[in-house]
Structure formats: structure tokens, C-alpha cells
N, C-alpha and C. Protein backbone atom coordinates (compact mmCIF):
# COMPACT_ATOMS: atom_id res chain seq x y z
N UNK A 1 -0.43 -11.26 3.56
CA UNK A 1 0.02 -12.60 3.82
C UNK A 1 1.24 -12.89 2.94
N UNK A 2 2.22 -13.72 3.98
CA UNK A 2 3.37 -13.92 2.88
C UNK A 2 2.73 -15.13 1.68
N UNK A 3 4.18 -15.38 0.65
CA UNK A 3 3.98 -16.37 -0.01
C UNK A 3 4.21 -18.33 0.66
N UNK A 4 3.09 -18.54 0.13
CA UNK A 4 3.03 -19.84 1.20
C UNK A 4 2.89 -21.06 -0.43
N UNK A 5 3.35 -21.98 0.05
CA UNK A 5 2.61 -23.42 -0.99
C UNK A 5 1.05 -23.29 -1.03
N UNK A 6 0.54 -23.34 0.03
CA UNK A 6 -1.52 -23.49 0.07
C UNK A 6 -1.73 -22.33 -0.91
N UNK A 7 -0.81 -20.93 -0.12
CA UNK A 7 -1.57 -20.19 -0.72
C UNK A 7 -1.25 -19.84 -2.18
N UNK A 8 -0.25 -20.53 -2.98
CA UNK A 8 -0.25 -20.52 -4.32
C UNK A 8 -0.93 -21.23 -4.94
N UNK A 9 -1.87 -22.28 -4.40
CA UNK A 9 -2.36 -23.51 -4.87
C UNK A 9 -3.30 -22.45 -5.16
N UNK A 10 -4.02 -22.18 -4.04
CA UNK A 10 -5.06 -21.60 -3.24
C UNK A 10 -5.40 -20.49 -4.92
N UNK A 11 -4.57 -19.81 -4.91
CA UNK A 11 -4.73 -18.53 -6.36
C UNK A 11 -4.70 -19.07 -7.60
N UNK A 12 -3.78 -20.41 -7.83
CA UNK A 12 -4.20 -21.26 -9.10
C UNK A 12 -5.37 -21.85 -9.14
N UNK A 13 -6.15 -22.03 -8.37
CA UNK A 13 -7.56 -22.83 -7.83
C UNK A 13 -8.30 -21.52 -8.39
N UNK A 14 -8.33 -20.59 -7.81
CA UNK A 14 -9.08 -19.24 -8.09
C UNK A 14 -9.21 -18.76 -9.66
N UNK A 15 -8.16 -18.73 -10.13
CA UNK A 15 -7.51 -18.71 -11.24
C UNK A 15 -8.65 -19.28 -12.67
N UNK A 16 -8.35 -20.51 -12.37
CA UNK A 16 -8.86 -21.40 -13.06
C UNK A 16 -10.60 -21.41 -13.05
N UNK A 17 -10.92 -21.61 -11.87
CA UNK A 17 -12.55 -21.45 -11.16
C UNK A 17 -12.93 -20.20 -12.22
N UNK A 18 -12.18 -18.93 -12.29
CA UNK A 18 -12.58 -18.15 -13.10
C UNK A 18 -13.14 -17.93 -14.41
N UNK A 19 -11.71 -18.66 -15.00
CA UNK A 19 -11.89 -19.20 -16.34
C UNK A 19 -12.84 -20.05 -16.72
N UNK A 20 -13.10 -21.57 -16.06
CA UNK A 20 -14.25 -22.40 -16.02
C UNK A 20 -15.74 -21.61 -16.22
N UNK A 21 -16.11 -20.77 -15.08
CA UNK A 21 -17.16 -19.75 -15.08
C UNK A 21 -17.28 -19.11 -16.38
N UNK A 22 -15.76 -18.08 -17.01
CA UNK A 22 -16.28 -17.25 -17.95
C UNK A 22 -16.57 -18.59 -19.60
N UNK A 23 -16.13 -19.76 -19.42
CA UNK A 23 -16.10 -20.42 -20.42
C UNK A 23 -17.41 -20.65 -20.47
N UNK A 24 -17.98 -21.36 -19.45
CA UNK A 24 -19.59 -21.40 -19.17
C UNK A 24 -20.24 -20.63 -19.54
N UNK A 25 -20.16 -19.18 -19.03
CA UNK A 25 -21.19 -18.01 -19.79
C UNK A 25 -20.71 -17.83 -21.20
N UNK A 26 -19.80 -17.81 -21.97
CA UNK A 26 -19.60 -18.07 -22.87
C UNK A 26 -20.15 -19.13 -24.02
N UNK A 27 -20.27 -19.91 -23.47
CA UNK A 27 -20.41 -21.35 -24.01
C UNK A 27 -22.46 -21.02 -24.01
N UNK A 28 -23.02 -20.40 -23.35
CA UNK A 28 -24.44 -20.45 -22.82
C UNK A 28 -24.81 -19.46 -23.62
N UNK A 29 -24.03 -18.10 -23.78
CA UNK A 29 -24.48 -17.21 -24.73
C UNK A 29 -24.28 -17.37 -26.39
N UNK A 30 -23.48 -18.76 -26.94
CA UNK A 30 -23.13 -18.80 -27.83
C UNK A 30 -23.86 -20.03 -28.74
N UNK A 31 -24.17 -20.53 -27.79
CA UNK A 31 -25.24 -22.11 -28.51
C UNK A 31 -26.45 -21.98 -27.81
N UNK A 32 -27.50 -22.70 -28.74
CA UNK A 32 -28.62 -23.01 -27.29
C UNK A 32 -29.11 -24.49 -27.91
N UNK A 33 -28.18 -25.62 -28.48
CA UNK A 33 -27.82 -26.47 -28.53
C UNK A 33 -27.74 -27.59 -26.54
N UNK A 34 -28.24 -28.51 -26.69
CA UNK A 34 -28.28 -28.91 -26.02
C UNK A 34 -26.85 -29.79 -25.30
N UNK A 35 -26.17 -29.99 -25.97
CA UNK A 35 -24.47 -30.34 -25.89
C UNK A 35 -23.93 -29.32 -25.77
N UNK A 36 -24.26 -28.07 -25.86
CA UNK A 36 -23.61 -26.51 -25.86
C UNK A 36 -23.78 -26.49 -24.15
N UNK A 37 -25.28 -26.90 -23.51
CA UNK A 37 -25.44 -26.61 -22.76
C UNK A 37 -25.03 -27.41 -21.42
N UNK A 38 -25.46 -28.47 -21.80
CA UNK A 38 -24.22 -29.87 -21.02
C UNK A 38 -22.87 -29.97 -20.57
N UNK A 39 -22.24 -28.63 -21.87
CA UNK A 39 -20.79 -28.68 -21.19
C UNK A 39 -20.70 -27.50 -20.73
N UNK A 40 -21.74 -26.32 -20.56
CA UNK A 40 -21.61 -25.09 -20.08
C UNK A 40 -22.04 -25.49 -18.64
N UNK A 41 -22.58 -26.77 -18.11
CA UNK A 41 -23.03 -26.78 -17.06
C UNK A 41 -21.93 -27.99 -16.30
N UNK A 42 -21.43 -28.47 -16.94
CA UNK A 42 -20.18 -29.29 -16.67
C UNK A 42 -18.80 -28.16 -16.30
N UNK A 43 -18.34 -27.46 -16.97
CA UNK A 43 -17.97 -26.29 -16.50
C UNK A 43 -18.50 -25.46 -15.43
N UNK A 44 -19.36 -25.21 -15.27
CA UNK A 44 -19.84 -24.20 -14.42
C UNK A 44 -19.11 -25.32 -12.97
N UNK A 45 -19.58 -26.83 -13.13
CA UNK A 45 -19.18 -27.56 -11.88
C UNK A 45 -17.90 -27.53 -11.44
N UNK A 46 -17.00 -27.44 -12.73
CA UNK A 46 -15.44 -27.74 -12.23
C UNK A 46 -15.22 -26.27 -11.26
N UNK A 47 -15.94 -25.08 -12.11
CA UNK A 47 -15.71 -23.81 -11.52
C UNK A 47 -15.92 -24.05 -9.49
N UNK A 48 -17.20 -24.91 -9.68
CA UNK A 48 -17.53 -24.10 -8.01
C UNK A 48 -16.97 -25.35 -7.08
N UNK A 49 -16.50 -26.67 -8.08
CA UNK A 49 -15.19 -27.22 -7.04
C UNK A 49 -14.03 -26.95 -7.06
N UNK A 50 -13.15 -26.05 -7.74
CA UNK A 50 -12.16 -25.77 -7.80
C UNK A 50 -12.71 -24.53 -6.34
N UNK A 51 -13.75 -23.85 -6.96
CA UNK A 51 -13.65 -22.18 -5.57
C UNK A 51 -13.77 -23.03 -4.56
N UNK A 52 -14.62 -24.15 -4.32
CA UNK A 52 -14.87 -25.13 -2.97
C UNK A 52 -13.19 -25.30 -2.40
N UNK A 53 -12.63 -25.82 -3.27
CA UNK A 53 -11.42 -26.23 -2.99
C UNK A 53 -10.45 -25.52 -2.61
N UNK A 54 -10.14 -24.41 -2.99
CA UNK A 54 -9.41 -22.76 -2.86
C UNK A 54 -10.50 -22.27 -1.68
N UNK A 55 -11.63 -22.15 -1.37
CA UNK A 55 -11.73 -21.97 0.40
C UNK A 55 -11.29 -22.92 1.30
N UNK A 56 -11.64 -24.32 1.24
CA UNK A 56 -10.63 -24.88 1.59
C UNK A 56 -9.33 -24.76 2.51
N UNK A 57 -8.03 -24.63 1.52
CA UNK A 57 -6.91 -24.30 1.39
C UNK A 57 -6.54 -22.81 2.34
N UNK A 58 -7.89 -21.79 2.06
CA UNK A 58 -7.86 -20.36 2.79
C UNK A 58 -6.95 -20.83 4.48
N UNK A 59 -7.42 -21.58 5.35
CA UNK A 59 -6.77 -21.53 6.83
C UNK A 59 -5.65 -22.42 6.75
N UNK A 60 -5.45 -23.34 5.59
CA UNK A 60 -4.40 -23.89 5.53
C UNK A 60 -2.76 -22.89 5.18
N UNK A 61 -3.54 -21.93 4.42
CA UNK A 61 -2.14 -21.30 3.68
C UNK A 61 -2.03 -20.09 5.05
N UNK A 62 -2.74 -19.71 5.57
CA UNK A 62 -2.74 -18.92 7.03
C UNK A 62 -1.89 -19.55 7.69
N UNK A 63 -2.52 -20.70 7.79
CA UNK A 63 -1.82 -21.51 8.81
C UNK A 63 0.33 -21.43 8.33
N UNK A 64 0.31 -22.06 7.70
CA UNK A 64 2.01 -22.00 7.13
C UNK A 64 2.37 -20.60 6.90
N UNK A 65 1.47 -19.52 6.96
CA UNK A 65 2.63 -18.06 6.99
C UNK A 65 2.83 -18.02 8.22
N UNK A 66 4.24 -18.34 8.70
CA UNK A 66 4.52 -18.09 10.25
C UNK A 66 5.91 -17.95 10.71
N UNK A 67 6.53 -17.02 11.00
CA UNK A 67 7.58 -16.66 10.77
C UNK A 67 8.35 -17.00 12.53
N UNK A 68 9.34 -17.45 12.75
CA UNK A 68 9.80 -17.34 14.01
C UNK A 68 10.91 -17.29 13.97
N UNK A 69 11.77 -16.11 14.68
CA UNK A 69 13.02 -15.43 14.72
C UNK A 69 13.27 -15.92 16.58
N UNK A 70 14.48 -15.22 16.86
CA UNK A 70 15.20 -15.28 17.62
C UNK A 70 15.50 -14.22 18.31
N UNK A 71 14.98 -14.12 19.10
CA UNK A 71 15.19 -12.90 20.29
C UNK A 71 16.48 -12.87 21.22
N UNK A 72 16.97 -11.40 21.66
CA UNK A 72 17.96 -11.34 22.66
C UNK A 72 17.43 -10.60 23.57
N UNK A 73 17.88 -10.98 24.81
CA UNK A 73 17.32 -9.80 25.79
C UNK A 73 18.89 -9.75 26.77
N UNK A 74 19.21 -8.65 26.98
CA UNK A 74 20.60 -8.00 27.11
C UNK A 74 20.19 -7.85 28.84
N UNK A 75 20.89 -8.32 29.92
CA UNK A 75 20.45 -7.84 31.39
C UNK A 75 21.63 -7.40 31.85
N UNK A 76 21.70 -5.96 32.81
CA UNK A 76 22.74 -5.92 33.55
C UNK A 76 22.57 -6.09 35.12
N UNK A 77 23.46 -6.51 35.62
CA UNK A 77 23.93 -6.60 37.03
C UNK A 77 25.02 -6.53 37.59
N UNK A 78 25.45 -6.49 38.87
CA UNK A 78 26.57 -5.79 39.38
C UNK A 78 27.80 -7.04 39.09
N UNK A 79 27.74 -7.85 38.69
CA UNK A 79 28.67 -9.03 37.95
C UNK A 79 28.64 -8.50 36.32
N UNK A 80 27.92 -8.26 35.85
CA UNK A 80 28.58 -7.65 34.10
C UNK A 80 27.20 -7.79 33.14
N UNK A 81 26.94 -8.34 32.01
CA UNK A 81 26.24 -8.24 31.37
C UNK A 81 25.59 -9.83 30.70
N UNK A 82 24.30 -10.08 30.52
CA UNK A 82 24.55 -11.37 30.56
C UNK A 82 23.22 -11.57 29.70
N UNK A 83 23.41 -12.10 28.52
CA UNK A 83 22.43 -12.05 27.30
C UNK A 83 22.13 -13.85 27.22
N UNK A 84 20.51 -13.41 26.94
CA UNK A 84 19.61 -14.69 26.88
C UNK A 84 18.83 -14.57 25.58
N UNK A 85 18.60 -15.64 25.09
CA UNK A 85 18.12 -15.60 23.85
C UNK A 85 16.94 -16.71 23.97
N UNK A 86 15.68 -16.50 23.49
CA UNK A 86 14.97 -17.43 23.16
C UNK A 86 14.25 -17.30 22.00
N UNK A 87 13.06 -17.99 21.49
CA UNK A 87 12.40 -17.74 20.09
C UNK A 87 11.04 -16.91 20.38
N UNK A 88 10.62 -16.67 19.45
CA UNK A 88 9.38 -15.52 19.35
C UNK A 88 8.53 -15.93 18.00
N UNK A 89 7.55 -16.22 18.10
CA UNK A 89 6.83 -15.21 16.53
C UNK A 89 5.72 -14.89 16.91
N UNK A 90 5.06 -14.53 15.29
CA UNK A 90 3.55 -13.70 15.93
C UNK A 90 2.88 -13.85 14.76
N UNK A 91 1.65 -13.66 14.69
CA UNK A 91 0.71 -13.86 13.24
C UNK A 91 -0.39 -12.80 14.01
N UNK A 92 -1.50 -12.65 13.30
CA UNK A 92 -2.56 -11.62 13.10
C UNK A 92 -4.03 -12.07 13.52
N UNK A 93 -4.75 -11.89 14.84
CA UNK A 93 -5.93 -12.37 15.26
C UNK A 93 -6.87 -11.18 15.21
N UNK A 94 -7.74 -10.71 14.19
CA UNK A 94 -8.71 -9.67 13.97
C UNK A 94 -7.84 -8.92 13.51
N UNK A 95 -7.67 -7.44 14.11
CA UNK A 95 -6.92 -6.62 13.76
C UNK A 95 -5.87 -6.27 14.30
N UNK A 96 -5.60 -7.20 15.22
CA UNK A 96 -4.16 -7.03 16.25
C UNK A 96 -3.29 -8.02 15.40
N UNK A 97 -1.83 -7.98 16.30
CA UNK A 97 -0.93 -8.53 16.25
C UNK A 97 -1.27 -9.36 17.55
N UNK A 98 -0.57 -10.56 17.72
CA UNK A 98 -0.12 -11.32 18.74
C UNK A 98 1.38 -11.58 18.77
N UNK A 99 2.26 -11.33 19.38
CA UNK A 99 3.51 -11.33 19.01
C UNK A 99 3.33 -12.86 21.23
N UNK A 100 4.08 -13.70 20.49
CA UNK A 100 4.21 -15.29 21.32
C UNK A 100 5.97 -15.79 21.61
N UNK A 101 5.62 -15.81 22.95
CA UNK A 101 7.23 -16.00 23.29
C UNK A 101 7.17 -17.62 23.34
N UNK A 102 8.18 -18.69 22.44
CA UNK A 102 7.79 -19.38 22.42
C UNK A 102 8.92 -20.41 23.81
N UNK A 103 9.49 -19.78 23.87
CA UNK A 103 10.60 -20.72 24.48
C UNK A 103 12.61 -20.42 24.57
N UNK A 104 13.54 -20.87 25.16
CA UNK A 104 14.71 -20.15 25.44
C UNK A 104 15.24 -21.02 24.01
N UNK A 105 16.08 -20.73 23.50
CA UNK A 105 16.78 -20.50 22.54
C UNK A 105 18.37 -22.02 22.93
N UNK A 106 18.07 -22.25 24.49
CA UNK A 106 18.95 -23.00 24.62
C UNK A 106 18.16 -24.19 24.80
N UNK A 107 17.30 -24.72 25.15
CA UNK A 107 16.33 -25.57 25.39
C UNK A 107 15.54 -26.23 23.86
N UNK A 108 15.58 -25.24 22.73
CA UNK A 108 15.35 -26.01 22.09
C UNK A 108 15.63 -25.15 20.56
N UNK A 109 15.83 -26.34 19.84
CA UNK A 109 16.20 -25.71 18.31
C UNK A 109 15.50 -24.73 17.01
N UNK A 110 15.46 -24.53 15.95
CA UNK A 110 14.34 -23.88 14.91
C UNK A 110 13.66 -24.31 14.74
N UNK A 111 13.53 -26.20 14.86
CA UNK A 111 12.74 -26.93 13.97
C UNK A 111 11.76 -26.99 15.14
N UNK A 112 11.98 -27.36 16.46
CA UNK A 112 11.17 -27.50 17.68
C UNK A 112 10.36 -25.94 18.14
N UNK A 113 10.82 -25.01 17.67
CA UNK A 113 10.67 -23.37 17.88
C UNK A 113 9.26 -23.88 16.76
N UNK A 114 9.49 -23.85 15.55
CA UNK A 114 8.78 -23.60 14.24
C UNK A 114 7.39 -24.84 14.90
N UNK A 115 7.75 -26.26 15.23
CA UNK A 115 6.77 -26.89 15.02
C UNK A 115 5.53 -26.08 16.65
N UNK A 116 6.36 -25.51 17.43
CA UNK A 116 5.32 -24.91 18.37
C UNK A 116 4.82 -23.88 18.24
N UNK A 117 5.42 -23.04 17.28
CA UNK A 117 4.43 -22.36 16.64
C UNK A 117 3.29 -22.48 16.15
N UNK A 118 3.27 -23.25 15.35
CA UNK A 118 2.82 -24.18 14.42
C UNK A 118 1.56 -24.38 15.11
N UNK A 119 1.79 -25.34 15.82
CA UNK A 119 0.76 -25.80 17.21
C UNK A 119 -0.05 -24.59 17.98
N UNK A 120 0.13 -23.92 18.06
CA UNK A 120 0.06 -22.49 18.75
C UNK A 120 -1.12 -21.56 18.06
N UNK A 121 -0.87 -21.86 16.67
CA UNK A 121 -1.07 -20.76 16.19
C UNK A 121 -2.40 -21.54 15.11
N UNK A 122 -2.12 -22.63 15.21
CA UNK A 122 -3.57 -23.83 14.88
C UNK A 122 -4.34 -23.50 15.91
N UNK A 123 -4.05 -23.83 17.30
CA UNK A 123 -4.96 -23.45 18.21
C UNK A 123 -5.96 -22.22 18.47
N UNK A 124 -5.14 -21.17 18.52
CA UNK A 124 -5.49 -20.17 18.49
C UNK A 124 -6.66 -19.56 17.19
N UNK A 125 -6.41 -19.85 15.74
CA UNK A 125 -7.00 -19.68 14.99
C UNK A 125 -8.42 -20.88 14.48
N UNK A 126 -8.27 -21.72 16.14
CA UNK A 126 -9.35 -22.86 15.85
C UNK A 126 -8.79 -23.99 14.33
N UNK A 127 -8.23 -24.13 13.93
CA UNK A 127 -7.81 -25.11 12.65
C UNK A 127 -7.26 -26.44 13.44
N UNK A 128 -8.19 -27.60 13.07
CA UNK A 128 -8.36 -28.64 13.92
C UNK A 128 -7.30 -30.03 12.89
N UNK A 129 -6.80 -30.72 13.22
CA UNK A 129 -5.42 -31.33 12.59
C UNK A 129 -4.45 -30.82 12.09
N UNK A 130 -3.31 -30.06 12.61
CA UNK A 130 -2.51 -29.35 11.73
C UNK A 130 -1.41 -30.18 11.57
């Protein structure tokens, strides 16, 4: 997966969740103090809402890796040569590719290309408000 915003959140979320956890077992093997244990269990919580939160984020940062380029397709005929361009992208459903023709290149712009992707590719992967 490329680099996305979600999915940097997404690894600082992870990140941290980690740390929280090892502070907890830390904190549990080191006191058996009852305030030792209060904040080893206060920790342990931030840990499994931060991982709550970083799954979360998982179909969101999917969602924004989505790349859409610009296609040519070159035709000949007995008048000369005559090139059409429209947009394309593709993202990853199981273990395939889906490569999606989205539309002609004269009909509509990057930003209108990108947001039907967008749309497309929410659908397809079931992710409901995008």
C-alpha cells in the first residue's frame, strides 16, 4: 500500500497502542501496589483504544491509496491516425488487480476522474460514506 494520511495515522495509532501495552506489563511486573495497578490498567485501556482506533482507519487509508492516470489509445484508419484519451485506475480486490476505465479524458477533468474513483472503489470494497 502506498503512503496515505489514514494510513500514517493508522501506524502512529499502532505505534503508541504498543508502547501503552509494554508500559502496562511493565508497570504490573514492577509494583503490586494498588495505584501501580490502576494505572497499569488505565494504560492497558488507552492501548486497546488507540488499536480500536488504528482498525478503524484500516479501510479508510485503503480507501485514499488510489492512483488514476491517463490513458491513450492510438486508432488507425484509412483517413490517418486518431488518438483518444480517457482516465483509468485500479486498486487490489483479493488477489487480483482490477484495473477500471473510468471515463474520456475530454468529458471530464482529474478532480472529476479522482472523485469517481473514489466512488467506485468505496463501492466495490463495501466502505459505506466515503
Amino acid at each position: 500500500m502506498h503512503r496515505t494520511a489514514a494510513g500514517e495515522r493508522r501506524k502512529a495509532l499502532k505505534r503508541s497502542a504498543r508502547e501503552f501495552a509494554r508500559d502496562a506489563r511493565a508497570l504490573q511486573k514492577a509494583s503490586r501496589a494498588p495505584a501501580a495497578r490502576r494505572e497499569a490498567k488505565r494504560l492497558q485501556g488507552e492501548a486497546e483504544k488507540a488499536l480500536a482506533e488504528a482498525g478503524a482507519l484500516k479501510l479508510q487509508a485503503r480507501l485514499e491509496d488510489l492512483t488514476v492516470w491517463e490513458m491513450e489509445k492510438v486508432k488507425q484508419s484509412r483517413k490517418g491516425c486518431k488518438t483518444y484519451t480517457y482516465w483509468m485506475t485500479s486498486w487490489r480486490e483479493g488477489g487480483n488487480t482490477r484495473n477500471v476505465h473510468l471515463g474520456s479524458a475530454r468529458k471530464m477533468d482529474a478532480a472529476q476522474a479522482r472523485q469517481k474513483a473514489r466512488e467506485m472503489k468505496a463501492e466495490a470494497l463495501g466502505i459505506q460514506g466515503s
